[in-house]
Protein backbone atom coordinates (compact mmCIF):
# COMPACT_ATOMS: atom_id res chain seq x y z
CA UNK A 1 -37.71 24.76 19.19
CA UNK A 2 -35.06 22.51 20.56
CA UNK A 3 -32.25 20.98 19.06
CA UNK A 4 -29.86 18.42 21.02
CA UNK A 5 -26.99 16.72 19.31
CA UNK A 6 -25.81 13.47 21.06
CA UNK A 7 -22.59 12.89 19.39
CA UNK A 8 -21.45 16.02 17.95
CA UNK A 9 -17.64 15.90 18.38
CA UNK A 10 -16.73 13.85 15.19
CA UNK A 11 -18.33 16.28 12.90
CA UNK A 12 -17.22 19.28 14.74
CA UNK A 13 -14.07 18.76 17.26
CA UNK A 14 -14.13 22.76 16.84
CA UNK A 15 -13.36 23.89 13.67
CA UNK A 16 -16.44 24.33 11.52
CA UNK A 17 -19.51 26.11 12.87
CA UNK A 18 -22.94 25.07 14.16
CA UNK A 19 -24.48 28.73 13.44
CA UNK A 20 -26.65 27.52 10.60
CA UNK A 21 -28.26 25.53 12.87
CA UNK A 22 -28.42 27.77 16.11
CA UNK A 23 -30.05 30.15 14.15
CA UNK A 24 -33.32 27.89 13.60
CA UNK A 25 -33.54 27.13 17.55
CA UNK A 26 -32.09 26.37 21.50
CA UNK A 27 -29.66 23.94 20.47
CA UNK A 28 -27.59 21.93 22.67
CA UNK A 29 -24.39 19.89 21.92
CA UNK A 30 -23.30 17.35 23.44
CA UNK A 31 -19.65 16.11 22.28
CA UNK A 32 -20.60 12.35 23.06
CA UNK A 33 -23.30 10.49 24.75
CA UNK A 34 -23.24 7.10 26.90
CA UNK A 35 -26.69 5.26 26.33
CA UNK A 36 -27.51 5.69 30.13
CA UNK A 37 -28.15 9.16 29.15
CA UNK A 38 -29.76 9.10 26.17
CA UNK A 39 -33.50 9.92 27.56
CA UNK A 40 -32.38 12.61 29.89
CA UNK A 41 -30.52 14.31 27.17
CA UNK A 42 -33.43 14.54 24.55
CA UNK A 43 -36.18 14.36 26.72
CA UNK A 44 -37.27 18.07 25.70
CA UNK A 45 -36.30 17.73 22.63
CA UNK A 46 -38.45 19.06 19.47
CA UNK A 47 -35.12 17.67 17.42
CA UNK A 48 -32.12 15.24 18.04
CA UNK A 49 -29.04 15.64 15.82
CA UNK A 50 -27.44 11.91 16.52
CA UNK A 51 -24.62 10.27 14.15
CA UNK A 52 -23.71 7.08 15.92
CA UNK A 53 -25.88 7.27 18.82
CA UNK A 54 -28.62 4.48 18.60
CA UNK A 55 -32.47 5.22 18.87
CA UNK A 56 -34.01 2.05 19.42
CA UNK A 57 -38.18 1.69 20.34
CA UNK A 58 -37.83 1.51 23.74
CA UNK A 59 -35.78 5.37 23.59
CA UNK A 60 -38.30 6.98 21.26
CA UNK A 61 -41.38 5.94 22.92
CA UNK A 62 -39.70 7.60 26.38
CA UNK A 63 -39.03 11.05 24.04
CA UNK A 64 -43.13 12.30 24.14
CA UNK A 65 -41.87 15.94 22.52
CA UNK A 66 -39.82 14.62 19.62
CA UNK A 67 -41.01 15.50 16.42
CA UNK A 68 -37.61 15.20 14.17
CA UNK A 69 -34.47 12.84 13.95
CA UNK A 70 -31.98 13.95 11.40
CA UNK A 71 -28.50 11.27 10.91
CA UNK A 72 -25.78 13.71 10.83
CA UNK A 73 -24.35 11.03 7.68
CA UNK A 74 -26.06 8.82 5.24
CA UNK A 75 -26.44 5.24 6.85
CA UNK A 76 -29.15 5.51 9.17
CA UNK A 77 -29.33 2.41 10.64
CA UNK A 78 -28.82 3.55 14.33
CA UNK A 79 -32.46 4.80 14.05
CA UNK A 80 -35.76 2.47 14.46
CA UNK A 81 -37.42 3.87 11.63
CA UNK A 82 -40.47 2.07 11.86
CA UNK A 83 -41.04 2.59 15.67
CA UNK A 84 -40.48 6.44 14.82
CA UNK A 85 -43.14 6.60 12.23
CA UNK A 86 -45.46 4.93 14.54
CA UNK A 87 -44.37 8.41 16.80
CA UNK A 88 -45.25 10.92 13.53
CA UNK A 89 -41.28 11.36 13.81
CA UNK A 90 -39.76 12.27 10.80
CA UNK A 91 -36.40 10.42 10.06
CA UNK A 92 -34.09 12.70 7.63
CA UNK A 93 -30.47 11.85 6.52
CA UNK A 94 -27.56 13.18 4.72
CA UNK A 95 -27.14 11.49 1.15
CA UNK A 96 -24.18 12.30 -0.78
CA UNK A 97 -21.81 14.46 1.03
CA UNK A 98 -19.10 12.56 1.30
CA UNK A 99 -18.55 11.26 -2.38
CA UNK A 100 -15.10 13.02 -3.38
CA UNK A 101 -13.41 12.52 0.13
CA UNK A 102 -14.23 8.69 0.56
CA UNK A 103 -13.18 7.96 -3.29
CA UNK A 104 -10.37 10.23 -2.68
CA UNK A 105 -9.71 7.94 1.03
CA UNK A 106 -9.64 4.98 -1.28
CA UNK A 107 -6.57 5.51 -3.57
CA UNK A 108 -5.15 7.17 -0.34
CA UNK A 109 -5.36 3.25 1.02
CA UNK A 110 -4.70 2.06 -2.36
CA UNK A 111 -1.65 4.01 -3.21
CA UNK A 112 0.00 3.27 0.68
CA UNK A 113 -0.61 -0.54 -0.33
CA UNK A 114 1.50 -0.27 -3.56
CA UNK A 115 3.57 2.63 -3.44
CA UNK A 116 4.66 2.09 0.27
CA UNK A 117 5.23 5.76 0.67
CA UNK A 118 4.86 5.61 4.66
CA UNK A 119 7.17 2.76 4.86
CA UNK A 120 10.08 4.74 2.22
CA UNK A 121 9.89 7.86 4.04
CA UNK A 122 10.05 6.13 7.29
CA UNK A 123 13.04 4.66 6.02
CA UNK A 124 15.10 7.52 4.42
CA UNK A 125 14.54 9.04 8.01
CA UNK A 126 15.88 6.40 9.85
CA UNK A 127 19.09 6.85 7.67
CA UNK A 128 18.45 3.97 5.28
CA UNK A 129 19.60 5.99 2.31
CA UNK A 130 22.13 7.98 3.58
CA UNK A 131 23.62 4.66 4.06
CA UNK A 132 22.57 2.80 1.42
CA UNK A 133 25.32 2.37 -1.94
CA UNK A 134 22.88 3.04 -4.64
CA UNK A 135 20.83 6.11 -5.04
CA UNK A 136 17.38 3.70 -5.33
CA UNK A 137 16.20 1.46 -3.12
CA UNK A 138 13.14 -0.03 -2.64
CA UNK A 139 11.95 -2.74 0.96
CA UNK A 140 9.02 -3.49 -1.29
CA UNK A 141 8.03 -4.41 -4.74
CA UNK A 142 6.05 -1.11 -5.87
CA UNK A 143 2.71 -1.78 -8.16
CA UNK A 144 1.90 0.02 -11.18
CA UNK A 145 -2.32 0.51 -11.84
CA UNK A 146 -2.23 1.08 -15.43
CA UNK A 147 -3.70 -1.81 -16.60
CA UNK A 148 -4.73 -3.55 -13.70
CA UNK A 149 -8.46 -4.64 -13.56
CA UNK A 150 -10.68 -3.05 -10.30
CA UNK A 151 -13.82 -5.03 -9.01
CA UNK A 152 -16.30 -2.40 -7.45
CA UNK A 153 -19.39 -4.07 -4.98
CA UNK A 154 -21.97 -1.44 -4.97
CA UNK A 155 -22.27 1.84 -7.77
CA UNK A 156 -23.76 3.92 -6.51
CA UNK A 157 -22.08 7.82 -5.92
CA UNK A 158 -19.16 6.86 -4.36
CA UNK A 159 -18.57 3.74 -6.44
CA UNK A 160 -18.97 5.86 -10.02
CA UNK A 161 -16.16 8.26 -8.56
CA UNK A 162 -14.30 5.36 -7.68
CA UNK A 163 -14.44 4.26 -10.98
CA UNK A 164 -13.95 7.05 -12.88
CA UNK A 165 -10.41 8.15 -11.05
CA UNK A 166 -9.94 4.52 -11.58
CA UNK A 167 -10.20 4.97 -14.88
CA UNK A 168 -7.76 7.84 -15.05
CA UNK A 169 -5.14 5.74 -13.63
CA UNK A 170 -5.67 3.75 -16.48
CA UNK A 171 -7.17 0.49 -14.86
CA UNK A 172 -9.89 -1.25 -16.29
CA UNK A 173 -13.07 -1.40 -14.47
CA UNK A 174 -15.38 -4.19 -13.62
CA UNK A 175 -18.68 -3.75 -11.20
CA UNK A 176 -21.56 -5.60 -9.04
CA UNK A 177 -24.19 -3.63 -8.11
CA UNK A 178 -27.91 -3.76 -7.52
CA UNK A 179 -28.48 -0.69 -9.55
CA UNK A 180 -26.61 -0.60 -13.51
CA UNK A 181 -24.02 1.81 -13.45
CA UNK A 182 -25.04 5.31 -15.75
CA UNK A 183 -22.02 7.56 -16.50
CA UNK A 184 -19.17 4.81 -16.41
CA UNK A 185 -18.00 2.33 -18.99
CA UNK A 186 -17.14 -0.25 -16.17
CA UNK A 187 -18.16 -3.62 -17.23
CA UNK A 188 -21.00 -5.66 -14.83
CA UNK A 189 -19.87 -8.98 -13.37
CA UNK A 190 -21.35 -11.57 -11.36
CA UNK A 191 -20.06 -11.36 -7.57
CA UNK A 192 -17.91 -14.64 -7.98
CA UNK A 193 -16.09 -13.30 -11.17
CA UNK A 194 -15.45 -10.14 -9.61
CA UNK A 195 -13.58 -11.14 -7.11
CA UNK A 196 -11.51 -13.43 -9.47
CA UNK A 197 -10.71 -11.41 -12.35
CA UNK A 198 -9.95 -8.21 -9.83
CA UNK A 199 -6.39 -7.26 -9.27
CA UNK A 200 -8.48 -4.38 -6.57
CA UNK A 201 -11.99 -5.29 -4.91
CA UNK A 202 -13.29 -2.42 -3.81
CA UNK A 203 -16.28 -2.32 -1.32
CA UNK A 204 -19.08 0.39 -1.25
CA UNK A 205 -22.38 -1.12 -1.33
CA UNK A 206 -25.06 -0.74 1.49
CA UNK A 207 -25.06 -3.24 4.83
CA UNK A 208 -28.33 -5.32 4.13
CA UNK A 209 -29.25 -8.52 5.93
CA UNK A 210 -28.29 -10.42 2.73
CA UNK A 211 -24.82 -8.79 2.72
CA UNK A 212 -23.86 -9.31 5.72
CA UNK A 213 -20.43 -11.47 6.21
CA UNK A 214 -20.74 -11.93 2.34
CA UNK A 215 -16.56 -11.80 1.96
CA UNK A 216 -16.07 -15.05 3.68
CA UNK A 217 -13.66 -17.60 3.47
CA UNK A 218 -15.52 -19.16 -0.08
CA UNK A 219 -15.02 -15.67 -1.97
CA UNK A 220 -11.41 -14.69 -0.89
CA UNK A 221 -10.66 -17.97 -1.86
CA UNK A 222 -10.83 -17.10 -5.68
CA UNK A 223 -9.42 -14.01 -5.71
CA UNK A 224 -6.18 -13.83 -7.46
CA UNK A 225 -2.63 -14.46 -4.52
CA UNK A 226 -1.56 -10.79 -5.40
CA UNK A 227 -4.87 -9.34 -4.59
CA UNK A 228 -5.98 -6.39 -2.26
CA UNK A 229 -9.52 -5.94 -1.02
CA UNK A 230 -10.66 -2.18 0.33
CA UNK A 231 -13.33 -1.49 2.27
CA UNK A 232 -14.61 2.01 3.05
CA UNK A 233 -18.20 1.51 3.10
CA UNK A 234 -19.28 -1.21 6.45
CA UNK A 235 -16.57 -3.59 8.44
CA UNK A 236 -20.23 -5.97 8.40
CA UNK A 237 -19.83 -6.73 4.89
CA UNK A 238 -16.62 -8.94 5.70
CA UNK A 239 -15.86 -12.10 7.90
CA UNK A 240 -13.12 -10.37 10.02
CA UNK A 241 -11.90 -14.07 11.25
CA UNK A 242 -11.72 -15.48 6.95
CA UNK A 243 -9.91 -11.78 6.01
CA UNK A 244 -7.41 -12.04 9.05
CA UNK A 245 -6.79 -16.07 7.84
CA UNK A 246 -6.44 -15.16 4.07
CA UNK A 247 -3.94 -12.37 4.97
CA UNK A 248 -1.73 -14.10 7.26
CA UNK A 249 -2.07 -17.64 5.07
CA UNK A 250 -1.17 -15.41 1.39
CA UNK A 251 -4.53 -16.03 -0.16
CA UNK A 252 -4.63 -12.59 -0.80
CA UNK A 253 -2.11 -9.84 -0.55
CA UNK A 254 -3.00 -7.40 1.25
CA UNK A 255 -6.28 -5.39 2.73
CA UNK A 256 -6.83 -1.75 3.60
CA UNK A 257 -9.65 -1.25 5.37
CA UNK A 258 -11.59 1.92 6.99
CA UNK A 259 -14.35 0.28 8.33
CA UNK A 260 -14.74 -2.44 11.28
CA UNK A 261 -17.68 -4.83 12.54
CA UNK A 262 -16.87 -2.77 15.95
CA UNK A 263 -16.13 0.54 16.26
CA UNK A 264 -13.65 1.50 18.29
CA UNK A 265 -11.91 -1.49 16.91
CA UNK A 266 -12.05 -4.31 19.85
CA UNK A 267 -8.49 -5.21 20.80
CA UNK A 268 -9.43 -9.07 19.88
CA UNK A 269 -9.99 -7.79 16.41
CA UNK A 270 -7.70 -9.97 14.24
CA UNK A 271 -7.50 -7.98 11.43
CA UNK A 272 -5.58 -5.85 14.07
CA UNK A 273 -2.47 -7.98 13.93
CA UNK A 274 -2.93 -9.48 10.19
CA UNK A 275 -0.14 -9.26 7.62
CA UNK A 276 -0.58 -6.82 5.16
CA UNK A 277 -3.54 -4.70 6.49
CA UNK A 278 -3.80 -1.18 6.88
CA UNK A 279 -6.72 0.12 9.31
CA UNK A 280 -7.48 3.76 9.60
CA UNK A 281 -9.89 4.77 12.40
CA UNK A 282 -13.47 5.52 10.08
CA UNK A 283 -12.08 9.08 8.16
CA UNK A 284 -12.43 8.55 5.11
CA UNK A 285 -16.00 10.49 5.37
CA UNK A 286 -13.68 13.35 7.87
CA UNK A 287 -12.52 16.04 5.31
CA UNK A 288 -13.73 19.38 6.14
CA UNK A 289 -14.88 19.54 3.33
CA UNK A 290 -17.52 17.02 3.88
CA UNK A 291 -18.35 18.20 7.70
CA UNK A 292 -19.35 21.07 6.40
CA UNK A 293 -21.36 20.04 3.70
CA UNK A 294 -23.21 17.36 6.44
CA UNK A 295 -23.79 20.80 8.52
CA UNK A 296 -25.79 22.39 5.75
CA UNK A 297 -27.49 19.55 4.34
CA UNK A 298 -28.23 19.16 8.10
CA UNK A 299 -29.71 22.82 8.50
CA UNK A 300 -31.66 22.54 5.45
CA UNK A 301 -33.38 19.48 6.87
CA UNK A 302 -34.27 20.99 9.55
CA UNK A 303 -35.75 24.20 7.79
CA UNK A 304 -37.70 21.93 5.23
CA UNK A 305 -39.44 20.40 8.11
CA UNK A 306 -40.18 23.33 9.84
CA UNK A 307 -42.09 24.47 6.31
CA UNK A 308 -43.76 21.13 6.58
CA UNK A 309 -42.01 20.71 3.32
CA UNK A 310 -39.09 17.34 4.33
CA UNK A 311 -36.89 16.22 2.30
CA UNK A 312 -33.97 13.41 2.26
CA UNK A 313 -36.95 11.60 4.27
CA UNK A 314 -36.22 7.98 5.29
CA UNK A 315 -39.12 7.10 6.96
């Protein structure tokens, strides 16, 4: 049996352990994987471990000895599901292993954005307060949550825990989601009142072709002036262009975003340069925590198959 990973190095740069999955087969690992090389790479392949490498129709129907794809994450949109069905190839993901650390990424953003706690300690080191005649200062207003109302696009796993640590902090919480929210007392609203009545949007529904570019220009435009939007679920969801001109105009106050439409972020990006946005490169999934919890979800994929038994199927 062998097992090639295309793009292993962002789930293992070293310091968790592939030996759950060595054990079922020859594997292979490849730290990254230019499409030119794509079919050489898996061409003997029995099963290809790929995160963000793309396996379009034209790839699988070149791989005539692949039998299993399995996302090493949840989205599986890099895989042609359809044209790998037409193959017999299972598709398998990995739902749900990333809940706690991308909630726990969000009030990381969140907190930075009201607290400033990168720009204070910045400053105390530069000397600010050594020199400074009082014994507090602040260089920006800082935000208290309690009480402040949270807009959350999408409840599913991550969105609940969003909520509920919300909820700890004492903020009220509102929700639009194509699923009713079970374990929460947030409060459904319709997309447009969401983004009004939110002090906090906070994005984590899927990418569909109806969602696509849905914050635009029209919906920033009702949020309130001292508003921050987060996004740690797809950079798709947003028109880059309307966030960058609502940020540098004051239509809203600030963004913190993990995601991008392009990613590496393209140095034409404009959310690059906006006021008030914090970018961090994609982590909030990276905890090693979470790696290793992709790594045996990933094994046990694998195994299932083998006992002609799959599960997290997508396909």
């Amino acid at each position: 049996m062998n097992i090639v990973v295309t793009d292993g190095f962002t789930l293992n740069p070293g310091d968790i352990s592939w030996d759950d999955i060595e054990s079922i087969g020859e594997l292979k690992v490849y730290d990254r994987t230019p499409a030119a090389l794509i079919v050489e790479r898996c061409r003997q392949a029995d099963i290809v471990l790929t995160n963000k490498v793309p396996f379009n129709s034209h790839i699988i129907e070149e791989l005539h000895q692949l039998k299993m794809i399995s996302v090493l994450a949840t989205g599986y949109n890099v895989i042609d599901t359809k044209a790998a069905a037409e193959k017999n190839i299972l598709v398998c993901n990995v739902p749900a292993y990333g809940t706690a650390s991308v909630a726990q990424h969000v009030f990381a953003l969140l907190l930075e954005m009201i607290n400033h706690v990168g720009l204070h300690a910045a400053s105390v080191k530069a000397g600010d307060w050594q020199r400074s005649p009082d014994w507090s200062y602040t260089k920006m207003p800082i935000t208290e949550l309690a009480g402040k109302t949270i807009g959350i696009v999408g409840l599913g796993n991550i969105g609940t825990k969003v909520a509920s640590i919300a909820q700890a902090f004492g903020m009220k919480v509102i929700y639009n989601s194509r699923n009713m929210g079970t374990g929460t007392t947030a409060v459904y609203a319709d997309i447009k009142t969401l983004f009004a009545q939110s002090d906090v949007v906070s994005l984590h529904c899927p990418l569909t072709p109806a969602n696509t570019g849905f914050v635009n220009a029209g919906l920033l435009a009702v949020m309130k002036s001292s508003a921050i939007l987060i996004n740690t679920a797809r950079g798709h969801l947003i028109n880059e262009n309307d966030l960058a001109d609502a940020l540098n105009n004051k239509i809203i106050a600030g963004a913190a975003l993990d995601v991008l439409s392009a990613e590496p972020a393209l140095p034409a990006n404009p959310l690059l340069n906006a006021a008030n946005c914090i970018i961090t490169p994609h982590q909030a999934w990276v905890t090693r925590e979470a790696r290793e919890r992709v790594m045996k979800i990933t094994a046990n994929n694998i195994k299932a198959f083998l006992k002609k038994q799959p599960v997290n199927k997508v396909n």
